[in-house]
C-alpha atoms as a PDB file:
ATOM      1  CA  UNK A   1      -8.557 -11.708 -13.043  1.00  0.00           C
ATOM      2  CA  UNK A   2      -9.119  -8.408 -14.212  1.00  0.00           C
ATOM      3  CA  UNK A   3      -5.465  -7.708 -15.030  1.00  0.00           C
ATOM      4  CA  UNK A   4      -4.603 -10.654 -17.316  1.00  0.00           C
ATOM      5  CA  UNK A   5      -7.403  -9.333 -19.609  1.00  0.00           C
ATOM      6  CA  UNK A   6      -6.683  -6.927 -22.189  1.00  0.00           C
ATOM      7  CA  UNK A   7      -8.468  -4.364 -23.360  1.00  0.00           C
ATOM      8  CA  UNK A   8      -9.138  -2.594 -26.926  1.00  0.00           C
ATOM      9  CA  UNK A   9      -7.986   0.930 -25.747  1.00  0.00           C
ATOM     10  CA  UNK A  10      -4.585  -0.784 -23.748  1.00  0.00           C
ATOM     11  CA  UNK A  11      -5.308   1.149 -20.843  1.00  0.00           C
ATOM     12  CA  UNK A  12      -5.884  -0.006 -17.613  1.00  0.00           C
ATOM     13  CA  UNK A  13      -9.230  -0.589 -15.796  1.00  0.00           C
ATOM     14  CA  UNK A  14     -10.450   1.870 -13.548  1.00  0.00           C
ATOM     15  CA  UNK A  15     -13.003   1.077 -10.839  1.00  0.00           C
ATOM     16  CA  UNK A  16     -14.803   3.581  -8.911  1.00  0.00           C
ATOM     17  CA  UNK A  17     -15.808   3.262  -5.022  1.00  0.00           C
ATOM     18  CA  UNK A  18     -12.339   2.547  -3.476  1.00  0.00           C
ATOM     19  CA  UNK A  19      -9.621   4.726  -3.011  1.00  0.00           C
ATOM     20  CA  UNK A  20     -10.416   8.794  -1.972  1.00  0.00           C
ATOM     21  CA  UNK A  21      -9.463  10.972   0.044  1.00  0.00           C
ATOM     22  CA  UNK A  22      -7.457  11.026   3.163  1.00  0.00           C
ATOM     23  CA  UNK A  23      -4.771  13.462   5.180  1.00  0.00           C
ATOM     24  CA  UNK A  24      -2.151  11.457   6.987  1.00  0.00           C
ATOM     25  CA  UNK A  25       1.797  12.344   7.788  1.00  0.00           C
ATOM     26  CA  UNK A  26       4.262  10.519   6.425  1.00  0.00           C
ATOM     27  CA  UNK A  27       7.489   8.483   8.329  1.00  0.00           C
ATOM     28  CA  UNK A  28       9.497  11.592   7.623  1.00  0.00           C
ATOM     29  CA  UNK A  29       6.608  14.054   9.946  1.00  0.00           C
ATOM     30  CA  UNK A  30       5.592  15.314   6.601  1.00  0.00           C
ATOM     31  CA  UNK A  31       1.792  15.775   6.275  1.00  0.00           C
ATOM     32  CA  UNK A  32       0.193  14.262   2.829  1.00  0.00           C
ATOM     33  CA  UNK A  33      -2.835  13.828   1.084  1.00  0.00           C
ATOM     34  CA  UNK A  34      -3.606  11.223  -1.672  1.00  0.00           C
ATOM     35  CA  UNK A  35      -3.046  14.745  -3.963  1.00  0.00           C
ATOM     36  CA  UNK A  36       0.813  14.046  -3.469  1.00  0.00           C
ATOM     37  CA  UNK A  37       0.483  10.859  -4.663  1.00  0.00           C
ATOM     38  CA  UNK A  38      -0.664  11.423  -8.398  1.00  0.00           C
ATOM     39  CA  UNK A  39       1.302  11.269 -11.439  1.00  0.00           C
ATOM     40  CA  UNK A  40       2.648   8.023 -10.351  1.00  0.00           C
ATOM     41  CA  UNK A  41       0.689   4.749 -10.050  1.00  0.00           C
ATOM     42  CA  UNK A  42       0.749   3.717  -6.508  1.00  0.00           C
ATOM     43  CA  UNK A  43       0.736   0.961  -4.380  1.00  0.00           C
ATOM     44  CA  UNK A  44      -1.157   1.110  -1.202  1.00  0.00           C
ATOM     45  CA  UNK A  45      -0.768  -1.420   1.162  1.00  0.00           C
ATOM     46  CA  UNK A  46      -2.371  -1.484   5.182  1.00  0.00           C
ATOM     47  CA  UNK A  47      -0.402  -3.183   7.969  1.00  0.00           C
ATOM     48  CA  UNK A  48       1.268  -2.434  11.339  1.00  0.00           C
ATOM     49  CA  UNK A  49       4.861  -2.506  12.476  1.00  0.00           C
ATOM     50  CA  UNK A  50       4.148  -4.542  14.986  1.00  0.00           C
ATOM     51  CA  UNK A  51       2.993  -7.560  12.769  1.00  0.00           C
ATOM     52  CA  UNK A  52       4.860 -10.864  13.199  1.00  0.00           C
ATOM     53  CA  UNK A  53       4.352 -12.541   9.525  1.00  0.00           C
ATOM     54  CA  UNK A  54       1.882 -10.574   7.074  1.00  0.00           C
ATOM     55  CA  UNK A  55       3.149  -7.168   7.024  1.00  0.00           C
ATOM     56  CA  UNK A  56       6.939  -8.433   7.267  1.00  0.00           C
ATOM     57  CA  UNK A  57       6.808 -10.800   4.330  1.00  0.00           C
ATOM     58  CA  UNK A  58       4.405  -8.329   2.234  1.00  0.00           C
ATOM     59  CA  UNK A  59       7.133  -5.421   2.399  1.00  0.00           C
ATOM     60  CA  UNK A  60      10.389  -7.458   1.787  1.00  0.00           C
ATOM     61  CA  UNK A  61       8.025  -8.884  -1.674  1.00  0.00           C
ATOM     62  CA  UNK A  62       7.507  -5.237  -2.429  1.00  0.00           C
ATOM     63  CA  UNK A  63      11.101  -5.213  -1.493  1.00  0.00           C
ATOM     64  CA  UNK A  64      12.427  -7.569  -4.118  1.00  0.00           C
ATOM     65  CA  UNK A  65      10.092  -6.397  -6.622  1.00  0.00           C
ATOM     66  CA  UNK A  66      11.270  -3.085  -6.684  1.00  0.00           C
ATOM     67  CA  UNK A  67      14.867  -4.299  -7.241  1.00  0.00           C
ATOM     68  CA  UNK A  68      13.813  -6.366  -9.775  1.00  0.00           C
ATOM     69  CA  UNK A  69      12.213  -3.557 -11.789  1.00  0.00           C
ATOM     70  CA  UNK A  70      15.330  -1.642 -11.451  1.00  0.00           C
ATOM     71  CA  UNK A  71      15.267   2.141 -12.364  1.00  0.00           C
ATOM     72  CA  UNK A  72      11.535   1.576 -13.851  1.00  0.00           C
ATOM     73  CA  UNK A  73      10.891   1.431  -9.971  1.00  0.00           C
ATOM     74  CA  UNK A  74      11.296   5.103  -9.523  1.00  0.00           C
ATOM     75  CA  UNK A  75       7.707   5.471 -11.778  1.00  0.00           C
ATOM     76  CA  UNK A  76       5.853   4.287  -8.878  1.00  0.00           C
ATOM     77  CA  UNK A  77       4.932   4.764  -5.588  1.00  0.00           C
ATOM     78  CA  UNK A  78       4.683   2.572  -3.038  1.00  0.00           C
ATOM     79  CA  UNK A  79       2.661   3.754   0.249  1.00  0.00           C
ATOM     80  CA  UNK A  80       2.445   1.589   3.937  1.00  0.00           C
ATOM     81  CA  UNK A  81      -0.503   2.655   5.904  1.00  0.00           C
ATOM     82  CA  UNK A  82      -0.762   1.623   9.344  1.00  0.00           C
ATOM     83  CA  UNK A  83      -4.152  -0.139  11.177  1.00  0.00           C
ATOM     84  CA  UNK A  84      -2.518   0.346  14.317  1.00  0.00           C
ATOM     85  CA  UNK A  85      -2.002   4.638  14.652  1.00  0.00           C
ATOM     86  CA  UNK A  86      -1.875   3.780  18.423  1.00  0.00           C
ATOM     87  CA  UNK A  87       1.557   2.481  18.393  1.00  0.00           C
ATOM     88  CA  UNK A  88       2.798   3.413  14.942  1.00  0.00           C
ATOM     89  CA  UNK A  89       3.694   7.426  14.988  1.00  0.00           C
ATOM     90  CA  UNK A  90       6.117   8.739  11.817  1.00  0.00           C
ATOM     91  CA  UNK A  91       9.098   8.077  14.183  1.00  0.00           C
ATOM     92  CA  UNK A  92       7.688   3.845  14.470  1.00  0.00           C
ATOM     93  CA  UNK A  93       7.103   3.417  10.856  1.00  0.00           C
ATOM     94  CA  UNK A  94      10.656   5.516   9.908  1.00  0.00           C
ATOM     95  CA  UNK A  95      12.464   2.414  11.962  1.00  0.00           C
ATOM     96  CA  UNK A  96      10.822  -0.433  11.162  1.00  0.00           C
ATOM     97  CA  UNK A  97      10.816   0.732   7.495  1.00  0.00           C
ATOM     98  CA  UNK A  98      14.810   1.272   7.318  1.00  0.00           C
ATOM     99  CA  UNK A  99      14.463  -2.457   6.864  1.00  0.00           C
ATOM    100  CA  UNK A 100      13.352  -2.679   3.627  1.00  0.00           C
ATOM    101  CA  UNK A 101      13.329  -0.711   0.501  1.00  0.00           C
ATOM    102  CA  UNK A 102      14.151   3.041   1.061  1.00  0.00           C
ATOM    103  CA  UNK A 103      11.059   4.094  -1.786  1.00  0.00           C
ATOM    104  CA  UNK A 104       8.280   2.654   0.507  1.00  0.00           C
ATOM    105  CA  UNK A 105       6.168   5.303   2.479  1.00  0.00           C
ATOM    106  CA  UNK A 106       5.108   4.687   5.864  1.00  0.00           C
ATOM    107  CA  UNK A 107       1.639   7.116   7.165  1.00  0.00           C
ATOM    108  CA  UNK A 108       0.121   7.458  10.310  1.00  0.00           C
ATOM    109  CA  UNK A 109      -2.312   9.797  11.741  1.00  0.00           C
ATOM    110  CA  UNK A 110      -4.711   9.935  14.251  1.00  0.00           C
ATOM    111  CA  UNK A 111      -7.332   6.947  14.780  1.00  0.00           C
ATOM    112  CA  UNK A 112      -9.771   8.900  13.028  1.00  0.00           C
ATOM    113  CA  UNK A 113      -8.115   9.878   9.867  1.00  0.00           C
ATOM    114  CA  UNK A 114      -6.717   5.810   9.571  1.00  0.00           C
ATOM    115  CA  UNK A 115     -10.168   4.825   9.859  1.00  0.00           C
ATOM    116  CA  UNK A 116     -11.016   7.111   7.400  1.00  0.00           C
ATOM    117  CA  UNK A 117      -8.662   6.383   4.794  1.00  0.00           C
ATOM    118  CA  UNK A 118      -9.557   2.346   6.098  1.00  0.00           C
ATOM    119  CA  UNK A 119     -13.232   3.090   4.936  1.00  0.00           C
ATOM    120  CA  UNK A 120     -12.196   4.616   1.433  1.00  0.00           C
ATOM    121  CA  UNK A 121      -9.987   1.607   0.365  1.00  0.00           C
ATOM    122  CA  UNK A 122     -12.744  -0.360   2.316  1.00  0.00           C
ATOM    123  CA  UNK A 123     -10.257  -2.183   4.127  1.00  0.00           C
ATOM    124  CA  UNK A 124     -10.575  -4.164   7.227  1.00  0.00           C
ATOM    125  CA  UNK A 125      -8.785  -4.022  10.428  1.00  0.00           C
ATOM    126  CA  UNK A 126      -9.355  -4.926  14.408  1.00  0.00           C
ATOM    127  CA  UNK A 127      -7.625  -4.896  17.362  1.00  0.00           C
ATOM    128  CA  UNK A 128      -7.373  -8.518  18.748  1.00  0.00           C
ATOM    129  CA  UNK A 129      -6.365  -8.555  22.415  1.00  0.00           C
ATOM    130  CA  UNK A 130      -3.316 -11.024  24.019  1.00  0.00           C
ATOM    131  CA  UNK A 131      -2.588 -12.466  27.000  1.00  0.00           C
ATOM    132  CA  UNK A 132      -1.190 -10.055  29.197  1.00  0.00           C
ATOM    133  CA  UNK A 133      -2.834  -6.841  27.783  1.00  0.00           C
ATOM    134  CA  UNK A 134      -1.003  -6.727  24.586  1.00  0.00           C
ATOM    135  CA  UNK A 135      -2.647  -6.792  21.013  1.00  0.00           C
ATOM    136  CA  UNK A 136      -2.570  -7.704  17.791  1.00  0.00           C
ATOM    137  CA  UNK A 137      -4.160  -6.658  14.446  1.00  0.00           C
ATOM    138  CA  UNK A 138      -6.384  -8.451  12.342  1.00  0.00           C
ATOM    139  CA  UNK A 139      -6.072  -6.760   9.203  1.00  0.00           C
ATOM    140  CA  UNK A 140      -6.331  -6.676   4.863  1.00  0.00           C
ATOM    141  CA  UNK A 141      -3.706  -8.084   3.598  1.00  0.00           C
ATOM    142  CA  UNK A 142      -3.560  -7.281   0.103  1.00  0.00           C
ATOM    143  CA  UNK A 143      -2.107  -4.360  -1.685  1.00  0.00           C
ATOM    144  CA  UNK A 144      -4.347  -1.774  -3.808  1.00  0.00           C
ATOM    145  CA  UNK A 145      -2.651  -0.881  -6.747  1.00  0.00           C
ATOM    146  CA  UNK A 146      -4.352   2.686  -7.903  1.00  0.00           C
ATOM    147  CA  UNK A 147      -2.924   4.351 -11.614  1.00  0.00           C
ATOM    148  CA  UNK A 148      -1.182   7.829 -11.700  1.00  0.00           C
ATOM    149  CA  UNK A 149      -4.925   9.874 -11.358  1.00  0.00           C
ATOM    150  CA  UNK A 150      -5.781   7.650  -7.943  1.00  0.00           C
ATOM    151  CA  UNK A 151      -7.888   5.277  -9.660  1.00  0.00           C
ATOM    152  CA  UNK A 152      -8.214   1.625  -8.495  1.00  0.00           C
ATOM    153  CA  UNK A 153      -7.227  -0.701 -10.782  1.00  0.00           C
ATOM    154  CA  UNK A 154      -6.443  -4.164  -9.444  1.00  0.00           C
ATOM    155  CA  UNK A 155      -5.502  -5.545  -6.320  1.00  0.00           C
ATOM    156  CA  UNK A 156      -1.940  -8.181  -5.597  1.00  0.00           C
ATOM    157  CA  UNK A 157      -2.899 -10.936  -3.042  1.00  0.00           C
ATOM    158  CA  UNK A 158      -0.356 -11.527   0.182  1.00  0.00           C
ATOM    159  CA  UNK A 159       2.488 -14.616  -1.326  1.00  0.00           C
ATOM    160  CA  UNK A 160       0.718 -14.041  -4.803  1.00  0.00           C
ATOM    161  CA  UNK A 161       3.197 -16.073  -7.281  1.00  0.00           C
ATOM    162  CA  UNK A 162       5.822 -14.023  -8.004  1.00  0.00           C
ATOM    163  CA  UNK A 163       5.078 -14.496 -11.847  1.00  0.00           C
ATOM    164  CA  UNK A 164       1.429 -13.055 -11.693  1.00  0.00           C
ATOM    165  CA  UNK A 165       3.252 -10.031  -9.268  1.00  0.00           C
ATOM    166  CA  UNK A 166       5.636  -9.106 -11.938  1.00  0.00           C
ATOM    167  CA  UNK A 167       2.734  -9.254 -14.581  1.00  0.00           C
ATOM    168  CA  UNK A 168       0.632  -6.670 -12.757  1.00  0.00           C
ATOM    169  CA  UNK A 169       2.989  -4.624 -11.741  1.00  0.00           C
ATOM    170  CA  UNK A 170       4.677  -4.019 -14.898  1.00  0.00           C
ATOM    171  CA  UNK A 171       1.394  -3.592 -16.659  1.00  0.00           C
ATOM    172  CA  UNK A 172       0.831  -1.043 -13.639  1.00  0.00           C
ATOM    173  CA  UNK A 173       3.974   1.142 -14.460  1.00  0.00           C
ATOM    174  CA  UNK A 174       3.737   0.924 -18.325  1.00  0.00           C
ATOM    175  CA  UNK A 175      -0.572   1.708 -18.416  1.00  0.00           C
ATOM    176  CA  UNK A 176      -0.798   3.611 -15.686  1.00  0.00           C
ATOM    177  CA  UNK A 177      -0.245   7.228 -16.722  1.00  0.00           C
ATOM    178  CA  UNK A 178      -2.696   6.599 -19.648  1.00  0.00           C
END
């Protein structure tokens, strides 16, 4: 667990080889670029609206999480990226995000630039077909948590204990602009 260790310098890890570059819009129709998210660590976190238990229960943990840090919420970002661009436009993600907390970013884009960002995070996602022509995702379902310069530093597992979640993330916000 490379967040529970500490180091002599108190800063936090940085790993190279995940994470990059990437051009998406945002739920609002506002184009972005990892760029806009510096200066703040972030959370990234891949899913589709159209999920029936992992992406639900991973945004109403971010959810409670970011209540429970109060205003020291506000020093992070917290970013939704869909697997599924086919059915998730800005409008989508704008709706199905008024459900939880108003700081979480939903992006789209086209299939290419999700599988693009996909391969930078190296995250994993496929379209699993239903009966009757519908789909489903198979997707990552853990969150990338990246310090204020875009650096990956750690990773929070789906129902991690809520203890271990709190642990990162506050060592996130108070290390991450070092």
């Amino acid at each position: 667990m490379i967040w529970l260790a500490t180091r002599k310098d108190d800063k936090l890890p940085a790993m190279t080889g995940i994470g990059g570059p990437f051009t998406l819009v945002d739920h609002r129709g506002k184009s972005v670029t990892e760029q806009d998210y510096l200066g703040k660590p972030t959370l990234t976190f891949f899913g589709f609206t159209h999920c029936p238990d992992v992406c639900p229960t991973t945004l109403f943990e971010l959810t409670t999480r970011l209540k429970e840090l109060g205003p020291d919420a506000d020093r992070l970002n917290v970013v939704f990226i869909t697997v599924d661009p086919e059915r998730d436009t800005p409008q989508q993600l704008a709706l199905y995000l008024s459900s939880f907390d108003a700081r979480i970013t939903g992006l789209s884009g086209t299939p290419k630039k999700i599988s693009d960002a996909m391969t930078g995070y190296r995250a994993y996602a496929r379209k699993v077909p239903l009966e009757g022509g519908d789909y489903t995702m198979d997707h990552t379902a853990t969150i990338y948590m990246m310090n204020s310069k875009g650096q990956f530093t750690g990773l929070m597992n789906y129902q991690e204990p809520e203890m271990t979640a709190r642990v990162k993330l506050r060592r996130l916000i108070d290390l991450g602009a070092k």
